[in-house]
N, C-alpha and C. Protein backbone atom coordinates (compact mmCIF):
# COMPACT_ATOMS: atom_id res chain seq x y z
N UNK A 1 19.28 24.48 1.31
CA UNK A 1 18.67 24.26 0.00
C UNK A 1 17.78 25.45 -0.34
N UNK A 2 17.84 26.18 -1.71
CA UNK A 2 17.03 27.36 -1.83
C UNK A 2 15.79 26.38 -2.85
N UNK A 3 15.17 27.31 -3.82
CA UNK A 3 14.32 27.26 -4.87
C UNK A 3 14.77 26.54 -5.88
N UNK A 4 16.24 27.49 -6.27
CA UNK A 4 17.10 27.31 -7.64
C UNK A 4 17.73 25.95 -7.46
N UNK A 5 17.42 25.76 -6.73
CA UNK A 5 18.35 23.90 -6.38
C UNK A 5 17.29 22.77 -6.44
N UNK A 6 16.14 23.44 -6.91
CA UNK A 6 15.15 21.58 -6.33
C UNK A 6 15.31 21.79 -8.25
N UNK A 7 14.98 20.07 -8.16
CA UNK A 7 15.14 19.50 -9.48
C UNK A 7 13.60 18.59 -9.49
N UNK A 8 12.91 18.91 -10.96
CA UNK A 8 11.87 18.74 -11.15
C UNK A 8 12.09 16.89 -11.87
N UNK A 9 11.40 16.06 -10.77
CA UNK A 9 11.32 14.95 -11.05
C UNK A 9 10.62 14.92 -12.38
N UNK A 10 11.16 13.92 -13.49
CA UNK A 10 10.80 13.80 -14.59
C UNK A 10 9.62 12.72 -14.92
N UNK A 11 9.93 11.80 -14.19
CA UNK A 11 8.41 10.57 -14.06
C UNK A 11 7.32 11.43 -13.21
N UNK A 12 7.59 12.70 -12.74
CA UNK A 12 6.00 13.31 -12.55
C UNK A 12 5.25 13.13 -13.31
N UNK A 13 5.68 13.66 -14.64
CA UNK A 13 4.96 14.42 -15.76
C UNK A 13 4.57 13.27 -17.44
N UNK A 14 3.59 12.68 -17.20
CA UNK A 14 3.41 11.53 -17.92
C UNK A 14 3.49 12.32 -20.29
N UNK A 15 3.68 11.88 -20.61
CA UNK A 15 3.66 12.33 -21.88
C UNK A 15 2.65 11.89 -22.51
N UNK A 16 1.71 12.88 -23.61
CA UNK A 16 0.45 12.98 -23.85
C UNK A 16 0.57 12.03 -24.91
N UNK A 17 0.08 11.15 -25.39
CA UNK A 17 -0.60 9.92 -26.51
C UNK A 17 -0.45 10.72 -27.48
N UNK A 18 0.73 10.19 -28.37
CA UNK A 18 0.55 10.71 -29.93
C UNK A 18 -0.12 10.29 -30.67
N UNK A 19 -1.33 10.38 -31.17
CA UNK A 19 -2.19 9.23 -32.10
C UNK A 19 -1.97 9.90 -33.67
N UNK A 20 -1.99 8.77 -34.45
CA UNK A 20 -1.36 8.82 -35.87
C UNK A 20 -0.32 8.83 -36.09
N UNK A 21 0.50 8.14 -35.43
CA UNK A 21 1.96 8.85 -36.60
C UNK A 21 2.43 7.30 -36.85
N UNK A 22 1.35 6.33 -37.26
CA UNK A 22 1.92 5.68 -37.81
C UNK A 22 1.54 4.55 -37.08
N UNK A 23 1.94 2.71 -37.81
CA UNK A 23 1.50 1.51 -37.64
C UNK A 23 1.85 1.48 -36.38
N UNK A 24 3.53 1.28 -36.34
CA UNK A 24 4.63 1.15 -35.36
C UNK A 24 4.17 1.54 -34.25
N UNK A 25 3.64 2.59 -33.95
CA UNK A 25 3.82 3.41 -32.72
C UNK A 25 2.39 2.88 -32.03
N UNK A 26 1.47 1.66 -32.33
CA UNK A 26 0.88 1.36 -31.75
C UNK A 26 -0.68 2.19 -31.72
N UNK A 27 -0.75 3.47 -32.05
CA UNK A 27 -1.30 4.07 -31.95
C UNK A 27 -1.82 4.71 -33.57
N UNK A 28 -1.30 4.29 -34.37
CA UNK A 28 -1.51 4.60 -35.60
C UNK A 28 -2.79 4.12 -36.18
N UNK A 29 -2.57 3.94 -37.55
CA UNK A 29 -4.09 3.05 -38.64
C UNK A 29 -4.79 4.00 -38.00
N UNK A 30 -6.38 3.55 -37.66
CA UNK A 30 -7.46 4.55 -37.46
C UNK A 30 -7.62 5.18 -36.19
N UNK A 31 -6.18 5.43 -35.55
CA UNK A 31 -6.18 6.44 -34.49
C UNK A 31 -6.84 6.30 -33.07
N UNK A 32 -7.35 4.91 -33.07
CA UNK A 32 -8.56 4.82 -31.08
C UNK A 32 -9.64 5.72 -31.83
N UNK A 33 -9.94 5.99 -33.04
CA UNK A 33 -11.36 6.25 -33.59
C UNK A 33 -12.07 5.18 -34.13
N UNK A 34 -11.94 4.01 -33.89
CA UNK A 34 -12.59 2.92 -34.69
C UNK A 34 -12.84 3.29 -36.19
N UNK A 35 -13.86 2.45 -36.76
CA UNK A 35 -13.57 2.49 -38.37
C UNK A 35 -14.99 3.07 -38.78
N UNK A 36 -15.03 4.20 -39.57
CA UNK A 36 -15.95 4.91 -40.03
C UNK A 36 -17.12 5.72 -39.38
N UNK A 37 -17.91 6.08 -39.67
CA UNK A 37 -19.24 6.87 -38.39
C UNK A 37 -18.32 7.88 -38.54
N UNK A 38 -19.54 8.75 -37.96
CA UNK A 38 -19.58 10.19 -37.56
C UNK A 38 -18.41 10.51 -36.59
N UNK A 39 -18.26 9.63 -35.87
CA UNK A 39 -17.08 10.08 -34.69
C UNK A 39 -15.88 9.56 -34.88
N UNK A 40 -15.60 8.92 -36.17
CA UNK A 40 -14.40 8.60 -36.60
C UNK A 40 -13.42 9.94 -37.64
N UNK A 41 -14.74 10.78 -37.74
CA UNK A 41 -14.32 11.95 -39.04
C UNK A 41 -14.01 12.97 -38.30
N UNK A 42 -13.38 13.90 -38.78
CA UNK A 42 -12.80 15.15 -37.93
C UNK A 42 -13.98 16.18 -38.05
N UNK A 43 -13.90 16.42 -36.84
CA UNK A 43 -15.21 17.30 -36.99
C UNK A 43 -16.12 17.18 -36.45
N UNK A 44 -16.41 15.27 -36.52
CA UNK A 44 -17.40 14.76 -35.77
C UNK A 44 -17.61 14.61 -34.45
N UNK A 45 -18.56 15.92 -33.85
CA UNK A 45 -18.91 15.66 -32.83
C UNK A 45 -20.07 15.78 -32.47
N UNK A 46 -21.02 15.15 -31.23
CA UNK A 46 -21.80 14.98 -31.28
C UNK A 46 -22.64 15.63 -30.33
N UNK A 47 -23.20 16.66 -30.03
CA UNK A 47 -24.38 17.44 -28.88
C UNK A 47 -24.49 16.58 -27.83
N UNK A 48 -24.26 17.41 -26.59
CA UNK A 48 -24.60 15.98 -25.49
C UNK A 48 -26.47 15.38 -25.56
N UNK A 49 -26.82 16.28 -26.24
CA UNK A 49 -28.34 16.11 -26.11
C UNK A 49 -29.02 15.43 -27.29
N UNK A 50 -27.89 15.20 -28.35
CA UNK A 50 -28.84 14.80 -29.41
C UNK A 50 -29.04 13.18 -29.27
N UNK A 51 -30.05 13.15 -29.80
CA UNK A 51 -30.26 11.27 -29.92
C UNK A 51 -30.94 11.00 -31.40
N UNK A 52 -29.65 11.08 -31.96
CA UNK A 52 -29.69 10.40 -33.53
C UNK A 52 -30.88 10.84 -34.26
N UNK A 53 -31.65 12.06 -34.31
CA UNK A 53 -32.70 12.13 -34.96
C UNK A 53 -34.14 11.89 -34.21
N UNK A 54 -33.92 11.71 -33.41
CA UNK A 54 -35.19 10.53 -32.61
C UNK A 54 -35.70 11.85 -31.66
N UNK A 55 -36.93 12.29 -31.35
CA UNK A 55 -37.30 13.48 -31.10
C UNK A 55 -36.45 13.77 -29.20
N UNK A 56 -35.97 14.92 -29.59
CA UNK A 56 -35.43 14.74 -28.05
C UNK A 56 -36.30 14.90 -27.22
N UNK A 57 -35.95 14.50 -25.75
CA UNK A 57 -36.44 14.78 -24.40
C UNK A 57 -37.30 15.76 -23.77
N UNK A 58 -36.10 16.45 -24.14
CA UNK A 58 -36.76 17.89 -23.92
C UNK A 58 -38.24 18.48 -24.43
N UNK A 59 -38.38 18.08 -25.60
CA UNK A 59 -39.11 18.35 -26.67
C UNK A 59 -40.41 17.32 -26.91
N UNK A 60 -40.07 15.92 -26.03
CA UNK A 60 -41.22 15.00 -25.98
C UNK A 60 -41.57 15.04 -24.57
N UNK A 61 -41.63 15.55 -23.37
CA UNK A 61 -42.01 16.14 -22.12
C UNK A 61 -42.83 17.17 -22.29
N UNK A 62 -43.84 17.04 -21.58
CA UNK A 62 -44.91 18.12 -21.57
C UNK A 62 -44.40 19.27 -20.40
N UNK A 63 -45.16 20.34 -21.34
CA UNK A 63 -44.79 21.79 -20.68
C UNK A 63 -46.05 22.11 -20.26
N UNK A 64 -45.74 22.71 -19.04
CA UNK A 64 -47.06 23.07 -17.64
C UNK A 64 -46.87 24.35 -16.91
N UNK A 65 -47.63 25.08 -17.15
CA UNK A 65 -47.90 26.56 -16.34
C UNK A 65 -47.39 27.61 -17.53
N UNK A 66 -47.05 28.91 -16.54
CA UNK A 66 -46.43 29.90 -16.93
C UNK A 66 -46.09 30.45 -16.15
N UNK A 67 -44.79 31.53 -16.52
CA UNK A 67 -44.16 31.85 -15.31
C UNK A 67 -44.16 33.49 -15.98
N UNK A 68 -44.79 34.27 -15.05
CA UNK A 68 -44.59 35.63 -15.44
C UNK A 68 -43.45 36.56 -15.03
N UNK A 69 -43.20 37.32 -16.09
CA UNK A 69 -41.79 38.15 -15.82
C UNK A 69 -42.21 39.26 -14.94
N UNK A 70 -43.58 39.79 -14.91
CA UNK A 70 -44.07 40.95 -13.79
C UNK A 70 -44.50 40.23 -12.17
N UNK A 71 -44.52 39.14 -11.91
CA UNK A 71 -44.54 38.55 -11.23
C UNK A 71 -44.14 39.69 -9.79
N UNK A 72 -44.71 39.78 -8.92
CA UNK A 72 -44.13 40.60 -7.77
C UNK A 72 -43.67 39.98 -6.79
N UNK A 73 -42.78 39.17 -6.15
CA UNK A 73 -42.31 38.14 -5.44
C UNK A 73 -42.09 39.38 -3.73
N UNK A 74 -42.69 38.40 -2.74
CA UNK A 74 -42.82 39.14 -1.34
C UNK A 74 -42.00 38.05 -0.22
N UNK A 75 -41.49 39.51 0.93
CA UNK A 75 -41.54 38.34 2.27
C UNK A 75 -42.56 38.30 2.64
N UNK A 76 -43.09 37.07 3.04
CA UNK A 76 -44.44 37.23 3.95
C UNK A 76 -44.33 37.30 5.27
N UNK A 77 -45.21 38.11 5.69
CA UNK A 77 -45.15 38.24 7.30
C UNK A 77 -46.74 38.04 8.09
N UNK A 78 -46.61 37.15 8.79
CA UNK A 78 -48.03 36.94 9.36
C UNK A 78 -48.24 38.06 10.49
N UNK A 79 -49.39 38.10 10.70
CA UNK A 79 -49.64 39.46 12.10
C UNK A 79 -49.67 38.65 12.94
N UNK A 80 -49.42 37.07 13.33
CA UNK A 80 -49.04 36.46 15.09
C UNK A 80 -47.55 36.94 15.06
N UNK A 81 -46.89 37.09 14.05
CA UNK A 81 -45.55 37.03 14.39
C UNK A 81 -44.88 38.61 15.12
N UNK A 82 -45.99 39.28 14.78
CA UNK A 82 -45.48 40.57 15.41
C UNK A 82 -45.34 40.77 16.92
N UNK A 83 -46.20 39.41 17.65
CA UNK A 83 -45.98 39.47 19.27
C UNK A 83 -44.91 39.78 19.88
N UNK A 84 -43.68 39.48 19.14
CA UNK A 84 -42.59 39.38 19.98
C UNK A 84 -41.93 40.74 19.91
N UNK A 85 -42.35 42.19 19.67
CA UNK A 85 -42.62 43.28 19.74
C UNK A 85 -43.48 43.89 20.84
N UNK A 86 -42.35 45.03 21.72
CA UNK A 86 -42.95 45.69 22.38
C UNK A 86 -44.59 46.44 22.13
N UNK A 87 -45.37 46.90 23.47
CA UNK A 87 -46.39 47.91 23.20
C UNK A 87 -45.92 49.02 22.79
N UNK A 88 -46.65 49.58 21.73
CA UNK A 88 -46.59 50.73 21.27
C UNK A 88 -44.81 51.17 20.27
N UNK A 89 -44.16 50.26 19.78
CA UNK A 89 -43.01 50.17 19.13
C UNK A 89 -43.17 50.36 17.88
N UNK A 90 -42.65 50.62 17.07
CA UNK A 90 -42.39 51.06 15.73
C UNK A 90 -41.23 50.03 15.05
N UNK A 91 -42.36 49.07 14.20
CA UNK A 91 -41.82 47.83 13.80
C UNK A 91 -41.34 48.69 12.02
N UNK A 92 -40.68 48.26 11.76
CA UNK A 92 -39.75 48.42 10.38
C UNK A 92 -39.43 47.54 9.43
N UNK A 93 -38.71 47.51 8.06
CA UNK A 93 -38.20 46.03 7.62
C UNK A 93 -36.81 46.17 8.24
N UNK A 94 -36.42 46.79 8.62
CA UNK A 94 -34.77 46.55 9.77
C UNK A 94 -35.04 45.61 10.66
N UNK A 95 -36.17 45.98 11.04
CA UNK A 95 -36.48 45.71 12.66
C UNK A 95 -36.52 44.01 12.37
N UNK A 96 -37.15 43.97 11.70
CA UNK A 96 -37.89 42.25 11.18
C UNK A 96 -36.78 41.57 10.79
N UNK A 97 -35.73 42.38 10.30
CA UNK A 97 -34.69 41.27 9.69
C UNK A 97 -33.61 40.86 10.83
N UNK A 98 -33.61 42.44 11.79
CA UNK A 98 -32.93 41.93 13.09
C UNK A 98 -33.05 40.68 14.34
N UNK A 99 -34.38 40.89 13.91
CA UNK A 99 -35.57 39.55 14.86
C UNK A 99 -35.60 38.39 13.71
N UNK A 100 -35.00 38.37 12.87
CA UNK A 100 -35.14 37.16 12.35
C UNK A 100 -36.38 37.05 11.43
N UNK A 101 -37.57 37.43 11.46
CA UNK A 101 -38.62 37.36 10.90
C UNK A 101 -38.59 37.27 9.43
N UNK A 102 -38.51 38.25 8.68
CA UNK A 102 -37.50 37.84 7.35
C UNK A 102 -36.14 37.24 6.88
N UNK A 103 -35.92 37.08 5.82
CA UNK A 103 -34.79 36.64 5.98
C UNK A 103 -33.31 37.58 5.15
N UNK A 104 -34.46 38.55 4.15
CA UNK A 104 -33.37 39.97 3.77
C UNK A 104 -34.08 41.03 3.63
N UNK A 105 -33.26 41.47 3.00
CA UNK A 105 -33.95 42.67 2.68
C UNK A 105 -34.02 43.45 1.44
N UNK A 106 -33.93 42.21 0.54
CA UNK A 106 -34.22 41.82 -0.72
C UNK A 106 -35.68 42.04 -1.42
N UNK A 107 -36.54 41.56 -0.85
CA UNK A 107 -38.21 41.87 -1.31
C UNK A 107 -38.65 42.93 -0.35
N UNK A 108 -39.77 43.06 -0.95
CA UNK A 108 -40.47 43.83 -0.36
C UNK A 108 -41.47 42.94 0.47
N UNK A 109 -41.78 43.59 1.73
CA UNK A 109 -42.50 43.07 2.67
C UNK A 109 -44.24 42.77 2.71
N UNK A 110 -44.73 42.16 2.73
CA UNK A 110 -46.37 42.08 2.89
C UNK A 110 -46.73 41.62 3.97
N UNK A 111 -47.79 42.24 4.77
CA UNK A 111 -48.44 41.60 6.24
C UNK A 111 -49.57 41.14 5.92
N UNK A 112 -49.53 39.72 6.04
CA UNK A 112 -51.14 38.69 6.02
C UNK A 112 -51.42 38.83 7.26
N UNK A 113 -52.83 38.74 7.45
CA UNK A 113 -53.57 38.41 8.31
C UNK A 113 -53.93 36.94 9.51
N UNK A 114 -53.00 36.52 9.23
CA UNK A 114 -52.87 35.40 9.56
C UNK A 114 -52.38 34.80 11.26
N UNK A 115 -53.76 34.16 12.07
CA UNK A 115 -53.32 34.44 13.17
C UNK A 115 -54.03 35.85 14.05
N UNK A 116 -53.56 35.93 15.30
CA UNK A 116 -54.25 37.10 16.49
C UNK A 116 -52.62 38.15 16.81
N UNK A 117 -53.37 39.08 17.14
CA UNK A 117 -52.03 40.73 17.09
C UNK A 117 -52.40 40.77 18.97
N UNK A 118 -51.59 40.09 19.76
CA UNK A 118 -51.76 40.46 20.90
C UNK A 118 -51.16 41.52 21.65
N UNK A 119 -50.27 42.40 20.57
CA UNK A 119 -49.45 43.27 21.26
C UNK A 119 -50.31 44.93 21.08
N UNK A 120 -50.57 45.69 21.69
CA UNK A 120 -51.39 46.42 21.47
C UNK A 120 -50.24 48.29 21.05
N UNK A 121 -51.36 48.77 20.06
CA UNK A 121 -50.37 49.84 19.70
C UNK A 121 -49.13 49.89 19.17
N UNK A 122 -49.12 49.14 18.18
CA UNK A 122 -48.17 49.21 16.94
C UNK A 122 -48.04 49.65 15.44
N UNK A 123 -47.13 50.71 15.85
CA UNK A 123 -47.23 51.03 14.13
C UNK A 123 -46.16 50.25 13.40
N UNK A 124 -46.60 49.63 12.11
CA UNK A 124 -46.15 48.82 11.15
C UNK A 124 -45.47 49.28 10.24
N UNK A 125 -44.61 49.54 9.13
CA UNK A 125 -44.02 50.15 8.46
C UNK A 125 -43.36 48.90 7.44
N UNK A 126 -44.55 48.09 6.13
CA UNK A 126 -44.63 47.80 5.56
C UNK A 126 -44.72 48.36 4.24
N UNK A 127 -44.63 47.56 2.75
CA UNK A 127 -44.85 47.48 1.96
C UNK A 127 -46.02 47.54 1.08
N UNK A 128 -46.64 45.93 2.16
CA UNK A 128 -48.30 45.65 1.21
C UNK A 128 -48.69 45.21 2.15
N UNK A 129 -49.92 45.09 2.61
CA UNK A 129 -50.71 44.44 3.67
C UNK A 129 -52.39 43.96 3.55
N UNK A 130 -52.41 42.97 3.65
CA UNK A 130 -54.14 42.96 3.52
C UNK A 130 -54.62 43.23 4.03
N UNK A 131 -56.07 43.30 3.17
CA UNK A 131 -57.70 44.03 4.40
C UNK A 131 -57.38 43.35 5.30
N UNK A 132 -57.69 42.18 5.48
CA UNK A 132 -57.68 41.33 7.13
C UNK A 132 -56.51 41.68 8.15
N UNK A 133 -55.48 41.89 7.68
CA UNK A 133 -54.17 41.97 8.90
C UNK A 133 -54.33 43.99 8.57
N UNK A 134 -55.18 44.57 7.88
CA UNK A 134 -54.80 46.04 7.95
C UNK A 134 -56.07 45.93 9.68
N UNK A 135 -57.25 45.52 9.07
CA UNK A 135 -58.19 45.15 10.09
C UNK A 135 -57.73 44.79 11.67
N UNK A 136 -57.35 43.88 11.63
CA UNK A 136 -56.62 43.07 13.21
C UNK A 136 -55.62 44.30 13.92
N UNK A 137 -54.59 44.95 13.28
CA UNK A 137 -53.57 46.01 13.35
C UNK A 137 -54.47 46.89 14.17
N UNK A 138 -55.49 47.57 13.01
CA UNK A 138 -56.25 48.76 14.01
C UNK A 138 -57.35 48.39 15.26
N UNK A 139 -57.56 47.53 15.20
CA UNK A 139 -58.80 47.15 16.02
C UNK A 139 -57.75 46.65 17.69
N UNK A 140 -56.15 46.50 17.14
CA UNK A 140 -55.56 46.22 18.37
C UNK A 140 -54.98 47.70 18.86
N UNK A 141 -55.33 48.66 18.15
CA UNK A 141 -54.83 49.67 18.64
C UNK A 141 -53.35 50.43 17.78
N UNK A 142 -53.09 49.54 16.91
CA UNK A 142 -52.00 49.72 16.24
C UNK A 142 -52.13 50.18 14.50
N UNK A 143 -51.17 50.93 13.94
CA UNK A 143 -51.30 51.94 12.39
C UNK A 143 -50.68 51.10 11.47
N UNK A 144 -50.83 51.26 10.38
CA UNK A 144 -50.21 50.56 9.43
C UNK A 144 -49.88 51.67 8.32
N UNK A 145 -48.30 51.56 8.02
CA UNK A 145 -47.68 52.87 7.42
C UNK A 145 -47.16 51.99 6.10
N UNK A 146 -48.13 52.31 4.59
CA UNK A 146 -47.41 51.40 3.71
C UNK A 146 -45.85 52.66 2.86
N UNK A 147 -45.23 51.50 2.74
CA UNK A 147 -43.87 52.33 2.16
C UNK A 147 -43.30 51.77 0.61
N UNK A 148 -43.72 52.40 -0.09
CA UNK A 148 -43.68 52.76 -1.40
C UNK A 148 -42.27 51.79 -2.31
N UNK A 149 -42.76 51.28 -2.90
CA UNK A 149 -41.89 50.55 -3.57
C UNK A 149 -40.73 50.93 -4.66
């Protein structure tokens, strides 16, 4: 049996509802549009959102905050998390995404202060960093190299 030999069963393929053509055919008079209204007329259709005039949803829900378009969105990185870094190593955003610590390398990086730097002599090679985690960094012996956005 090839391709050219199969025969396309005909009760597959159901035939689409003729509406209007008449009394007879069951389907005629006002078409499965019921009688008059907006959705009986051609044309008439209706917004999934509208509700008849009546103030919408959207529009009777209160609106809260603001969301700014300069907004600077960061990974955050705490300074406990840098422990799992050798003494004296040269941490990167490669390095961080290899260890898991971030999750791309999509934003730009910031080091909080957050937490104790027990690894001593590390230079950092961040983005943004605060006073407090620039603080903890040097006082453990370690530099903080910011890299330009």
């Amino acid at each position: 049996m090839s391709v050219i030999e199969i025969k396309v069963d005909k009760s597959a393929f159901k035939d689409r509802r003729r509406r209007g053509r008449g009394i007879g055919s069951g389907r005629g008079g006002l078409s499965g549009r019921g009688s008059k209204g907006q959705k009986a007329r051609s044309g008439g259709n209706i917004k999934p959102r509208f509700e008849g005039g009546q103030m919408p949803l959207y529009r009777r829900t209160p609106k809260r905050g603001f969301r700014s378009l300069d907004k600077k969105v960061f990974n955050i990185l705490n300074i406990s998390a840098l422990g799992i870094f050798e003494e004296g190593s040269t941490v990167g955003v490669e390095q961080l995404v290899l260890k898991g610590l971030i999750n791309a390398n999509k934003y730009p990086v910031k080091l909080l202060g957050n937490g104790d730097l027990k690894v001593k002599g590390l230079t950092v090679n961040v983005h943004a960093a605060s006073k407090q985690s620039i603080e903890k960094l040097e006082k453990s012996g370690g530099k903080i190299a910011i890299i330009e956005v």
